[in-house]
C-alpha atoms as a PDB file:
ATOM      1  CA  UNK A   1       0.000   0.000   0.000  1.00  0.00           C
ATOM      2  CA  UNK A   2       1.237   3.713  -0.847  1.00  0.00           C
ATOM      3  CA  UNK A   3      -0.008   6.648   0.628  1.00  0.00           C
ATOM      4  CA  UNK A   4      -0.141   8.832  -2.793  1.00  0.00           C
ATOM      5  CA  UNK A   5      -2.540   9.262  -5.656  1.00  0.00           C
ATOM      6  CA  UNK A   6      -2.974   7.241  -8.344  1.00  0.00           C
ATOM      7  CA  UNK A   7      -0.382   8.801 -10.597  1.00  0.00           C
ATOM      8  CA  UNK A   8       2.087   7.559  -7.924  1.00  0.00           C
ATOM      9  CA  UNK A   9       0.288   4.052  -7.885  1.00  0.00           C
ATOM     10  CA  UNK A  10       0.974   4.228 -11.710  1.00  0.00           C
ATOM     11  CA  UNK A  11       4.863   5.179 -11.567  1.00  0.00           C
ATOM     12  CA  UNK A  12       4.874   1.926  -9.284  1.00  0.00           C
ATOM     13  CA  UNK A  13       3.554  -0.104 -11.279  1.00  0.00           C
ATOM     14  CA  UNK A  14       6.510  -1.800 -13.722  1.00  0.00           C
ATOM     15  CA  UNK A  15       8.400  -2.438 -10.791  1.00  0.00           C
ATOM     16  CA  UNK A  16       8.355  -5.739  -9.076  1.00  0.00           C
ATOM     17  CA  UNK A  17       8.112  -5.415  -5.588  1.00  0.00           C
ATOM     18  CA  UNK A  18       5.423  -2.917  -6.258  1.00  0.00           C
ATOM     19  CA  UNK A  19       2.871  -5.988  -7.997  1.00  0.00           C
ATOM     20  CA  UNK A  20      -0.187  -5.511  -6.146  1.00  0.00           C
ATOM     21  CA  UNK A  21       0.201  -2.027  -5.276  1.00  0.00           C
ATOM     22  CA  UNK A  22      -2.651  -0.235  -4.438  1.00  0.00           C
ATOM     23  CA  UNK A  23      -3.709   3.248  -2.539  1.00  0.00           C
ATOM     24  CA  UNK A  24      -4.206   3.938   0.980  1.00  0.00           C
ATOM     25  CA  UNK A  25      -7.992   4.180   1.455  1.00  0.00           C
ATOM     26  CA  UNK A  26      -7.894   7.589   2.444  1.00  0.00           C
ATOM     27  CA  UNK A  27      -6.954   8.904  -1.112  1.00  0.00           C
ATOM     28  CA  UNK A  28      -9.040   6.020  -3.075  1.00  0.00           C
ATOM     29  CA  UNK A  29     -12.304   7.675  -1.240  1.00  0.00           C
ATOM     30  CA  UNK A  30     -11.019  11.391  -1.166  1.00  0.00           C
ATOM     31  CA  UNK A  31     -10.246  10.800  -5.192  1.00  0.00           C
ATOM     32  CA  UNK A  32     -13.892   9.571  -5.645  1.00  0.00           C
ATOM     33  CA  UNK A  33     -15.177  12.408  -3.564  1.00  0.00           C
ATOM     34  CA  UNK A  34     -13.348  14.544  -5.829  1.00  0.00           C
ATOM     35  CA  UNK A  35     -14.400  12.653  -9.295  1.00  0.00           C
ATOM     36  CA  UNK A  36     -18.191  12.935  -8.103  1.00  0.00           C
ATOM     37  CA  UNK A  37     -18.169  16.620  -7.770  1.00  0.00           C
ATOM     38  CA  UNK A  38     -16.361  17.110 -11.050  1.00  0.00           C
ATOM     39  CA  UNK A  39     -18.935  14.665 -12.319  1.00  0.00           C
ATOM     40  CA  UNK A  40     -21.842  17.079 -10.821  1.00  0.00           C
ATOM     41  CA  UNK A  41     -23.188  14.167  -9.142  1.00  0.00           C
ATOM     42  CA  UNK A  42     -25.805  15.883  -6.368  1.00  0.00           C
ATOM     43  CA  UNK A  43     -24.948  15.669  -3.053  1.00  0.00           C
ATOM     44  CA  UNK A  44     -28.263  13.598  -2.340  1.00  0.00           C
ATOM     45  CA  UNK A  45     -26.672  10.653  -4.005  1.00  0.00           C
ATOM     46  CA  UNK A  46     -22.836  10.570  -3.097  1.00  0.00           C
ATOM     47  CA  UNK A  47     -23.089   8.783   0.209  1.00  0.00           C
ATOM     48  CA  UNK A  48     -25.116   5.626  -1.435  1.00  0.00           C
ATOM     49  CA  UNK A  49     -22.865   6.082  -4.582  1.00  0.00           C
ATOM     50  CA  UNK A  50     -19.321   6.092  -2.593  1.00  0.00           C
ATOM     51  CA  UNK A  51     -21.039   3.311   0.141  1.00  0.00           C
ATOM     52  CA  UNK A  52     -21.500   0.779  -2.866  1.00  0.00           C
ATOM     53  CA  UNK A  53     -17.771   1.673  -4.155  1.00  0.00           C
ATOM     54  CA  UNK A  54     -15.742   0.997  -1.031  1.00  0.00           C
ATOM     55  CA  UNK A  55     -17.599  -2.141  -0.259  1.00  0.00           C
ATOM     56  CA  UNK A  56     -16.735  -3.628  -3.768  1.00  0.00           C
ATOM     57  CA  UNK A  57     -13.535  -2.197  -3.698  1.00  0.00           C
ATOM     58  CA  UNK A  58     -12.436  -3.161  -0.254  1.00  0.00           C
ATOM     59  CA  UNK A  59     -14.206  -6.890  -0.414  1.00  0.00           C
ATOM     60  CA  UNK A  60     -12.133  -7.539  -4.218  1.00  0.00           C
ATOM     61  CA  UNK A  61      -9.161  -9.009  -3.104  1.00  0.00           C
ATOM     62  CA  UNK A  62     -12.125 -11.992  -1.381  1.00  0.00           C
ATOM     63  CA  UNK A  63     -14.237 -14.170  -3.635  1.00  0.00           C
ATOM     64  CA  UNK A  64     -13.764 -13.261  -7.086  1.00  0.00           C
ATOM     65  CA  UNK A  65     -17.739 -14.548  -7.806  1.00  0.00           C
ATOM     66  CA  UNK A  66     -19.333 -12.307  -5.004  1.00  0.00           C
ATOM     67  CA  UNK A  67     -16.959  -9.339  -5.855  1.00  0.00           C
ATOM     68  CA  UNK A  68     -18.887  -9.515  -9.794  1.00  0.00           C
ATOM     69  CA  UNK A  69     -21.785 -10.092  -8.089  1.00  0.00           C
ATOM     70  CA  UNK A  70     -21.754  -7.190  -6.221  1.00  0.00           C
ATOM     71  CA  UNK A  71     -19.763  -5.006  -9.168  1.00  0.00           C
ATOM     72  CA  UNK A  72     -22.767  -5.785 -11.496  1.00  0.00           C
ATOM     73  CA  UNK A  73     -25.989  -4.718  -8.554  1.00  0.00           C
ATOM     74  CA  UNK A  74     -23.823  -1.653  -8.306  1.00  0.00           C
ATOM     75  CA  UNK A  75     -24.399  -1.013 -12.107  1.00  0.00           C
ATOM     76  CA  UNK A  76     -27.759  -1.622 -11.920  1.00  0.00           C
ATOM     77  CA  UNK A  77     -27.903   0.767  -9.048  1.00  0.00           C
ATOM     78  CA  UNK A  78     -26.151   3.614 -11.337  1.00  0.00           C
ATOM     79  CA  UNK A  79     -28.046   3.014 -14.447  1.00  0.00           C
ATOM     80  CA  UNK A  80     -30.906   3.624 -12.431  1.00  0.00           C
ATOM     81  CA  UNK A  81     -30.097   6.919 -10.897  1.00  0.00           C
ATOM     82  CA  UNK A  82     -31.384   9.794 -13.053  1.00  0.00           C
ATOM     83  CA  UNK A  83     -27.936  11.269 -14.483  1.00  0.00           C
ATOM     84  CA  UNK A  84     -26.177  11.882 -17.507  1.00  0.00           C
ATOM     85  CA  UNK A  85     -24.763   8.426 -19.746  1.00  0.00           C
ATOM     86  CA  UNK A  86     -21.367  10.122 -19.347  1.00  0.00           C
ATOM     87  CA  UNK A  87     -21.898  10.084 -15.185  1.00  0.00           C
ATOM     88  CA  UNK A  88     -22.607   6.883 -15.523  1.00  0.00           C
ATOM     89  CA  UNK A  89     -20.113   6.054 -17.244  1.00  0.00           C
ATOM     90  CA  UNK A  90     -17.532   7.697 -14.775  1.00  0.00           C
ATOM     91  CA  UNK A  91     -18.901   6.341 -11.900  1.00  0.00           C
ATOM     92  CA  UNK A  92     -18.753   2.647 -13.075  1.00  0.00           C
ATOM     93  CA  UNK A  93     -15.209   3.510 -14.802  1.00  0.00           C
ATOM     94  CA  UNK A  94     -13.806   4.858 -11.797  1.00  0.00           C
ATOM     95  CA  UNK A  95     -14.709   1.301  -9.680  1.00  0.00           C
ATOM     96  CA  UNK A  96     -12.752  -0.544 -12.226  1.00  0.00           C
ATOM     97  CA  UNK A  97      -9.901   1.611 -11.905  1.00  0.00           C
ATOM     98  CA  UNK A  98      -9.476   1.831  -8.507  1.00  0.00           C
END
């Protein structure tokens, strides 16, 4: 684990001692905060939004089949939400990336 941003997760990432490298939670969460309000999500729907995002993202490195499971309700959970295709987009981008 590093405590940087992602840019710093992605200067790791060649090396090998770094394999498996991934952010402190603090930043993953604070970068997502960050990403929804460039995103113009409304504040109404970040908590449930960023709620659904650390509990797939922290619960990943588990069961594989629960992990897609859970990845694919949160989709349906976006789709559902009255934004923009391109939100959506970002939202469901940004779990994959992180």
């Amino acid at each position: 684990m590093i405590d940087k941003h992602r840019p710093s997760k992605l200067g790791v990432k060649g090396l090998a001692h770094a394999r498996g490298t991934i952010l402190c939670w603090f930043h993953i969460m604070q970068t997502f905060d960050n990403n929804l309000k460039e995103w113009n999500i409304p504040q109404l729907f970040r908590y449930p939004i960023t709620l659904g995002f650390k509990l797939i993202a922290r619960y990943r490195y588990r069961i594989k089949k629960t992990v897609f499971e859970m990845a694919s309700h949160y989709e349906n959970f976006i789709n559902i939400l009255p934004f923009k295709k391109e939100q959506k987009i970002s939202i469901t981008n940004d779990l994959t990336n992180n």
